[in-house]
Protein backbone atom coordinates (compact mmCIF):
# COMPACT_ATOMS: atom_id res chain seq x y z
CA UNK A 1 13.56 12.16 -14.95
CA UNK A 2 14.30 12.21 -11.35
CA UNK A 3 14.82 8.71 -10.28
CA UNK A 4 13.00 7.31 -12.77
CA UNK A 5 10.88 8.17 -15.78
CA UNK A 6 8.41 10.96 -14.30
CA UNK A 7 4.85 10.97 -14.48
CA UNK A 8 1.59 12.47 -14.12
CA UNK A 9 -1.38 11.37 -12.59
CA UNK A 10 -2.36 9.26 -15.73
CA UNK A 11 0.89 8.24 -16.40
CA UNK A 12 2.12 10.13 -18.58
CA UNK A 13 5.44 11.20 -19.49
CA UNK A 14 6.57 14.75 -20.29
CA UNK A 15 7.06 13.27 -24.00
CA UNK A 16 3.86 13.44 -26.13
CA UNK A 17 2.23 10.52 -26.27
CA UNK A 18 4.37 8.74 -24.47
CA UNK A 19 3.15 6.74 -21.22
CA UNK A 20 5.61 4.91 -18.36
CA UNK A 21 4.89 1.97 -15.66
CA UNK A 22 6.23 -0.34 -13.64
CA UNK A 23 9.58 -0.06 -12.11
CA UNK A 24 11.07 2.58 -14.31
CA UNK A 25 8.42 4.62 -13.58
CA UNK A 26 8.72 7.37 -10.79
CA UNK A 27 5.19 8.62 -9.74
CA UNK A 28 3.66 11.14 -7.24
CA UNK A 29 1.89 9.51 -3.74
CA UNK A 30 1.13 11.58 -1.18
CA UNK A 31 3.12 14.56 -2.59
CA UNK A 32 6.35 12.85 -3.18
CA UNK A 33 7.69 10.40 -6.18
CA UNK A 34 8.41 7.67 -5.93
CA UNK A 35 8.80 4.65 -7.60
CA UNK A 36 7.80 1.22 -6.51
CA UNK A 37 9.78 -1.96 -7.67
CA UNK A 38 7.32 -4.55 -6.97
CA UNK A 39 5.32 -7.23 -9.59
CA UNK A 40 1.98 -5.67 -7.60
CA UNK A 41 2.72 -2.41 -8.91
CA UNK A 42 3.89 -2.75 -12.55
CA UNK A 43 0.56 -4.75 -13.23
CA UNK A 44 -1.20 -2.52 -11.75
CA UNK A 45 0.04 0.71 -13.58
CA UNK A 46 0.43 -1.68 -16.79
CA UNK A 47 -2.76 -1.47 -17.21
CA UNK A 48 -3.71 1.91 -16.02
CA UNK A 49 -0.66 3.04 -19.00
CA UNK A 50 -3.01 0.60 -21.32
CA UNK A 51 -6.39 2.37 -20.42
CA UNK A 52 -5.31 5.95 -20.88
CA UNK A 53 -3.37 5.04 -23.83
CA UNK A 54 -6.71 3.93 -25.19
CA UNK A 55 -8.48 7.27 -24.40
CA UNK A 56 -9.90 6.39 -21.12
CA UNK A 57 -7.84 8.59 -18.62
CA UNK A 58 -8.12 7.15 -15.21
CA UNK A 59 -5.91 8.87 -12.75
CA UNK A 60 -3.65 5.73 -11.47
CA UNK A 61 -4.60 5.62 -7.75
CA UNK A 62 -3.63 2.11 -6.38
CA UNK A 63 -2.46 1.70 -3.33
CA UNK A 64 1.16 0.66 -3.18
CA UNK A 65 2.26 -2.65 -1.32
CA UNK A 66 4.24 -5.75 -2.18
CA UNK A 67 4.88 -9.13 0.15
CA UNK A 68 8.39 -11.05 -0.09
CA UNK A 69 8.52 -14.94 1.43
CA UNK A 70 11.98 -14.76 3.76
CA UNK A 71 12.50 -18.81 4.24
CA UNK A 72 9.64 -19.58 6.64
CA UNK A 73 8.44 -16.41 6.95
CA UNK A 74 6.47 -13.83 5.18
CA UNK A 75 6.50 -9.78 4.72
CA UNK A 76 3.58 -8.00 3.48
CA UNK A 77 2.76 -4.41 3.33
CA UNK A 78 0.15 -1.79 2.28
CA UNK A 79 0.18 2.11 1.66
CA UNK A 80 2.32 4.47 2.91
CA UNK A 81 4.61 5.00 6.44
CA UNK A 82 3.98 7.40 8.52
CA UNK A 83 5.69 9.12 11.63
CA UNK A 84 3.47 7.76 14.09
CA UNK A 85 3.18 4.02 14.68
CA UNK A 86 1.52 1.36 16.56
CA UNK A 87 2.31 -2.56 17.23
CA UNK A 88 0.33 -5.61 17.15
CA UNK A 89 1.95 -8.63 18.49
CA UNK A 90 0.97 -12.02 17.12
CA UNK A 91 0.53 -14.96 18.59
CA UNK A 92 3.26 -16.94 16.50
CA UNK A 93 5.99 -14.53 17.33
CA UNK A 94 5.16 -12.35 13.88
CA UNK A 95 3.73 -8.40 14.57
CA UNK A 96 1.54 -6.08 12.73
CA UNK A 97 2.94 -2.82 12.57
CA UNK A 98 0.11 0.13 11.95
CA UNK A 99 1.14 3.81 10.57
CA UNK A 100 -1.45 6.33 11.25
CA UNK A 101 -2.10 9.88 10.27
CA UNK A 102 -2.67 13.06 12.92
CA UNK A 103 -6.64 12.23 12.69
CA UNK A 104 -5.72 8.17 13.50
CA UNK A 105 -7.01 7.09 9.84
CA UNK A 106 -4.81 4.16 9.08
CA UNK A 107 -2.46 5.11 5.90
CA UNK A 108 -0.56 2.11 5.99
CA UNK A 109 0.05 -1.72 7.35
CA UNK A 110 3.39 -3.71 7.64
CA UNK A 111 3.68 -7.44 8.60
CA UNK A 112 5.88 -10.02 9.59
CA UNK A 113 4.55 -14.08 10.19
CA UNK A 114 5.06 -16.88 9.64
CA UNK A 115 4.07 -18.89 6.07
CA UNK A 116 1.49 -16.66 4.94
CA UNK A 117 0.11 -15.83 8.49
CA UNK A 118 -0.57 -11.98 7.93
CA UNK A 119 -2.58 -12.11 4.31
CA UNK A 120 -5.76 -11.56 5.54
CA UNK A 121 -5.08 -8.70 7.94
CA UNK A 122 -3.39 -7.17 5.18
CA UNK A 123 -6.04 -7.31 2.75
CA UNK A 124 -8.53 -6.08 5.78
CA UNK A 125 -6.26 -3.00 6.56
CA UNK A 126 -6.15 -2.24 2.97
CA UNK A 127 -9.77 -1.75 3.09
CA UNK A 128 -9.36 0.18 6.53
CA UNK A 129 -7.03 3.01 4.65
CA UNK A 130 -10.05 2.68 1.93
CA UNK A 131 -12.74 3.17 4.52
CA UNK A 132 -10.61 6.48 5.92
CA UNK A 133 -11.97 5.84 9.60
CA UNK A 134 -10.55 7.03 12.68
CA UNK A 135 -9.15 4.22 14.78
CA UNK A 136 -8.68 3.57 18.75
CA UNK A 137 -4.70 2.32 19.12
CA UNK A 138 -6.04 0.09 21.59
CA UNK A 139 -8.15 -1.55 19.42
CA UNK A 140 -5.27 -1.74 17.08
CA UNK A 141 -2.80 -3.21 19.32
CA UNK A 142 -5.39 -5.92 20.71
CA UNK A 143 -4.79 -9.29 19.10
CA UNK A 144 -7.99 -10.73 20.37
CA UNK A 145 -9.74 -7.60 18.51
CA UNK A 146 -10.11 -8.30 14.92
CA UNK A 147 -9.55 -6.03 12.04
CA UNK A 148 -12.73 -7.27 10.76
CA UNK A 149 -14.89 -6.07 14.00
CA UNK A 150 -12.90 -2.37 13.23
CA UNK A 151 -13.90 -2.34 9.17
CA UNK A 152 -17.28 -2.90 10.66
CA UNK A 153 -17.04 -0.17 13.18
């Protein structure tokens, strides 16, 4: 254990036959474990721990995230932080915060709106840290660009 249960990349535990998830479990991403305390996660690796438990072993590769409703207002993120950062203001006073790796592939997403405001860009830079495509910051930091016009290139 380290912070949690430790496991491999199938979720394994160092105990034969024995598999961990959810927020007990402490897991590599990006190098480092980690664990991630979030309803988003422990479904996911629930049933990744299911799968290889049933012979299937598929390396758990999801990408970590989790949203939390603060009164009228709403947090959502995707991935992992980086160092280097960029800002996208929103019209209703909420922001999109971008973290970027040394090639400017988006590795992670952050935001802050009202209600439910940043959902969709979430979900859209979720697919941008799938697609692995270098990015313009201007682009990023444009409100009246979408992240829809970037997935598309």
């Amino acid at each position: 254990v380290g912070q949690g249960i430790r496991v491999d990349a199938h979720l394994r535990t160092s105990a034969p036959n024995i598999y961990a998830a959810g927020d007990v479990c402490e897991f590599q991403l990006d190098g480092q474990y980690q664990r991630q305390e979030t309803w988003r996660n422990a479904e996911a690796q629930g049933r990744h721990a299911a799968l290889n438990l049933l012979g299937r072993e598929v390396p758990f590769e999801a990408l970590p995230g989790f949203w939390s409703d603060q009164y009228d207002w709403g947090l959502q993120t995707v991935g992992g932080m980086t160092a280097f950062s960029v800002t996208r203001a929103l019209p209703d006073g909420g922001l999109l915060l971008f973290f970027l790796d040394t090639e400017r592939r988006l590795q992670g997403a952050c935001g802050w709106a009202r209600g439910n405001g940043v959902a969709k860009d979430i979900k859209l830079c979720e697919r941008l840290i799938s697609a692995g495509i270098a990015l313009d910051t201007a682009n990023l930091i444009n409100p009246d660009l979408s992240l829809k016009q970037l997935l598309r290139g």
